[in-house]
Protein backbone atom coordinates (compact mmCIF):
# COMPACT_ATOMS: atom_id res chain seq x y z
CA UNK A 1 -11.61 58.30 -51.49
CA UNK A 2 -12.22 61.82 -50.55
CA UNK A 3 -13.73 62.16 -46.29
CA UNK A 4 -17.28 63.65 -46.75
CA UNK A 5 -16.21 67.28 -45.14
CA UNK A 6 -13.56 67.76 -48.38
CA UNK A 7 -15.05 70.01 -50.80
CA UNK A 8 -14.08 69.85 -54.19
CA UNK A 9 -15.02 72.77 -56.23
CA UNK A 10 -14.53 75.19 -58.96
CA UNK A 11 -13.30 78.44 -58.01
CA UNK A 12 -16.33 80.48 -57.27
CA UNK A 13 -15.93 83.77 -59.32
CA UNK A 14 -16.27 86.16 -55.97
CA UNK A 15 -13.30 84.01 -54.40
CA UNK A 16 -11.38 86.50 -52.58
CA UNK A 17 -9.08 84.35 -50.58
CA UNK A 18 -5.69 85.06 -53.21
CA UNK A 19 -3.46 85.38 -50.49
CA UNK A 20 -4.50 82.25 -48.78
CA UNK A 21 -4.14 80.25 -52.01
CA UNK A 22 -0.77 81.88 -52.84
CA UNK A 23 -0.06 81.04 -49.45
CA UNK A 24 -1.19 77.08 -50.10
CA UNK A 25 0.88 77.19 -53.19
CA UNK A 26 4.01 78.24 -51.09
CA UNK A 27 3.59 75.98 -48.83
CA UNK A 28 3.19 73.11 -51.25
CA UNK A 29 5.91 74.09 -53.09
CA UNK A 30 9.11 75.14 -50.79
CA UNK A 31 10.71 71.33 -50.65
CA UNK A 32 11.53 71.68 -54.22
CA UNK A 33 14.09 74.95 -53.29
CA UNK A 34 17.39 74.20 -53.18
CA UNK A 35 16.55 70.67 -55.13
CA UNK A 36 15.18 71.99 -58.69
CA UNK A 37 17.40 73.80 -60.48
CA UNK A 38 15.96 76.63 -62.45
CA UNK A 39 13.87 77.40 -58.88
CA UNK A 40 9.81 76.95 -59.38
CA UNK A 41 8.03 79.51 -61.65
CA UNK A 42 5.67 79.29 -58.01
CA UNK A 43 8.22 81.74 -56.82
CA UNK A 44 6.91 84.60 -59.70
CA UNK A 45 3.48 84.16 -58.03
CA UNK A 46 1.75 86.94 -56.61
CA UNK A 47 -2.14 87.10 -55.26
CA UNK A 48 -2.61 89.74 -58.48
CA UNK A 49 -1.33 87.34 -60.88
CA UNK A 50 -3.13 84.43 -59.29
CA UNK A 51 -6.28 86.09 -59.65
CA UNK A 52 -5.49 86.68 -63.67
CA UNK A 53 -4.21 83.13 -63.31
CA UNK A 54 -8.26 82.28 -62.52
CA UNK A 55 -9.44 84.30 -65.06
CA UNK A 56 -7.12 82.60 -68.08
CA UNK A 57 -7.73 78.89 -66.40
CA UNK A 58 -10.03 77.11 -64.87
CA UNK A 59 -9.07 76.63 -61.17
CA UNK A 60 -10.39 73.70 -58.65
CA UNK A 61 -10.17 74.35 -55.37
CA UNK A 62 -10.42 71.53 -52.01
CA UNK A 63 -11.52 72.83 -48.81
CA UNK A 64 -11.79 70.91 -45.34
CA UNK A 65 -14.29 72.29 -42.66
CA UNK A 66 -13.60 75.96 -44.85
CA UNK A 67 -9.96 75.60 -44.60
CA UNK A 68 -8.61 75.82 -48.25
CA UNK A 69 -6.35 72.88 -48.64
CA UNK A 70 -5.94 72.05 -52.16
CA UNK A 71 -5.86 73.56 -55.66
CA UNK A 72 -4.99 72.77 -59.27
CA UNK A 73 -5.25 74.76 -62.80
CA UNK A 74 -6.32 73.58 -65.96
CA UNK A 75 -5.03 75.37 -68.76
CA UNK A 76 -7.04 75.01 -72.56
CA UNK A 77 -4.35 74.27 -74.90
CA UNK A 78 -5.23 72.94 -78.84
CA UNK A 79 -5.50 69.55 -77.76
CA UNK A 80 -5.12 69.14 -74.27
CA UNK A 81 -5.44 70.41 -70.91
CA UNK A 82 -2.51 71.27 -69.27
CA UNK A 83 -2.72 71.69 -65.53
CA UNK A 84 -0.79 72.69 -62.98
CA UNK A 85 0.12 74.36 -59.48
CA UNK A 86 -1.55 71.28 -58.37
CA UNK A 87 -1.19 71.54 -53.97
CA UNK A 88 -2.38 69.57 -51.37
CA UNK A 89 -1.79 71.11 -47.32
CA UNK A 90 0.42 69.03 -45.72
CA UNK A 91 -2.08 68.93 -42.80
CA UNK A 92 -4.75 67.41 -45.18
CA UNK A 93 -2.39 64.19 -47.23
CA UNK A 94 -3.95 60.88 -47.43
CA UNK A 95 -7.26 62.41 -47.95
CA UNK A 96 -7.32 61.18 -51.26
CA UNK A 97 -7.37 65.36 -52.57
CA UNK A 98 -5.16 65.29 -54.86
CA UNK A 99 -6.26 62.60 -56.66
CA UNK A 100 -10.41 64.27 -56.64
CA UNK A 101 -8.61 67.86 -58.03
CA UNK A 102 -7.12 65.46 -60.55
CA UNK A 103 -10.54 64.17 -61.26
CA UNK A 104 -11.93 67.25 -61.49
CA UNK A 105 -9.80 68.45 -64.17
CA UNK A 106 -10.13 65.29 -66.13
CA UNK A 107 -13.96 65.58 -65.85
CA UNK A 108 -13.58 69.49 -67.26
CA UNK A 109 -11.14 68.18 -69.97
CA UNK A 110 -13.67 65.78 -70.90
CA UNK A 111 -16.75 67.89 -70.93
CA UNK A 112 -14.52 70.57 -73.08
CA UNK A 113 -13.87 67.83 -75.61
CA UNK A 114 -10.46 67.54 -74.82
CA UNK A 115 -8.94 63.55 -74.65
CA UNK A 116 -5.48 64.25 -72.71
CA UNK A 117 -4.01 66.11 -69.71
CA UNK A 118 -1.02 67.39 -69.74
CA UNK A 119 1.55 68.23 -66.77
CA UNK A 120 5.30 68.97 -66.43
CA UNK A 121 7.42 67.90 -63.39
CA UNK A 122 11.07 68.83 -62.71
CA UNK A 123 13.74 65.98 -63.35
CA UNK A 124 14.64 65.74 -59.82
CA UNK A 125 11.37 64.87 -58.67
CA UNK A 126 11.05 61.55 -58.91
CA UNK A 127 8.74 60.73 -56.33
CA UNK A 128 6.53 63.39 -58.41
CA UNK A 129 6.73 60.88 -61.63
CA UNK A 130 5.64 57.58 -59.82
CA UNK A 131 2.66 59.83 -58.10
CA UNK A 132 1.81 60.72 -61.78
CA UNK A 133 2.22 57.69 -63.10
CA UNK A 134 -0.10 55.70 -60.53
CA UNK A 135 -2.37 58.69 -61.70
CA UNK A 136 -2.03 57.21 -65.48
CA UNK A 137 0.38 59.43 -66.68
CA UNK A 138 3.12 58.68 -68.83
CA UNK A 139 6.36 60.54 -70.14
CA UNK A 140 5.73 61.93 -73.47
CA UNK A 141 9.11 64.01 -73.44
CA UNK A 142 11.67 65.95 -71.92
CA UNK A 143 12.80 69.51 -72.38
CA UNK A 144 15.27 72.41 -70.88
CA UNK A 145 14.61 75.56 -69.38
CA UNK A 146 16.11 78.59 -72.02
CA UNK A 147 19.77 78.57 -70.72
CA UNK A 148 20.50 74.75 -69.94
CA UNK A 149 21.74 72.30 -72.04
CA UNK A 150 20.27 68.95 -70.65
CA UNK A 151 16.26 68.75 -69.68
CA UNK A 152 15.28 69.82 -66.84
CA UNK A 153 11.51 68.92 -67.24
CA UNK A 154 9.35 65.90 -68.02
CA UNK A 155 5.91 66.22 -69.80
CA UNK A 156 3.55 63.56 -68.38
CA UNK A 157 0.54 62.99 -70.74
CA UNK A 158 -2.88 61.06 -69.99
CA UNK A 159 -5.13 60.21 -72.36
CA UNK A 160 -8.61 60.76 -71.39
CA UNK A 161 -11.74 57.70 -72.03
């Protein structure tokens, strides 16, 4: 579980840290360049953007001694949540984070009435799909970017109890 001096948290509405969390999501993200091919939509990020990101989704944050180490969004779709731009610092893995961000967002989809999250992952990250699916995801299907004509994403559902 999660050490005592991890915060998890929604985003408090005077956060003002957007470069630190684009920063995070950088971070978190590079080892996919070069290996996913379109590159991550984390690339089109921008700490303007984020911060409309926030205001559109609901965003949980992890901090460690007030060192911002984690995030995820949760996106209200008809039936679902989908979430997303889930990080974790490097410095901070095995903390059990990502898995209490997770939590958090299944909690939220809960309390909105909502019985499944929903994620995407690239094809080539397979290490990605058995962390999901010790998370109790499974595949629900597979779709291309515009412009490619074999999938190039999985959609991981969980249904909520």
């Amino acid at each position: 579980m999660v050490a005592a001096q991890v915060t998890i948290a929604r985003l408090p509405q005077d956060f003002e840290r957007w470069d630190d969390l684009l920063d995070l999501i950088m971070r978190c993200f590079a080892y996919m360049d070069g290996v996913i091919d379109p590159p991550s939509s984390a690339h089109r990020l921008t700490p303007a953007n984020l911060r409309d990101k926030a205001k559109d989704e609901v965003c949980f944050i992890a901090t460690l001694e007030g060192r911002l180490v984690g995030c995820i969004f949760a996106a209200e779709r008809s039936d679902a949540f989908y979430v997303g731009k889930l990080a974790v610092d490097d410095s901070a893995r095995g903390l059990g984070i990502g898995r209490a961000l997770m939590l958090a967002a299944e909690r939220h989809a809960i309390a909105q009435g909502k019985p499944v999250l929903e994620l995407q992952t690239r094809i080539e990250l397979a290490t990605n799909h058995a962390t999901f699916a010790k998370l109790g995801f499974v595949e629900f299907e597979r779709t291309a970017h515009d412009g490619f004509d074999r999938p190039t994403s999985i959609t991981f559902r969980k249904t909520l109890t």
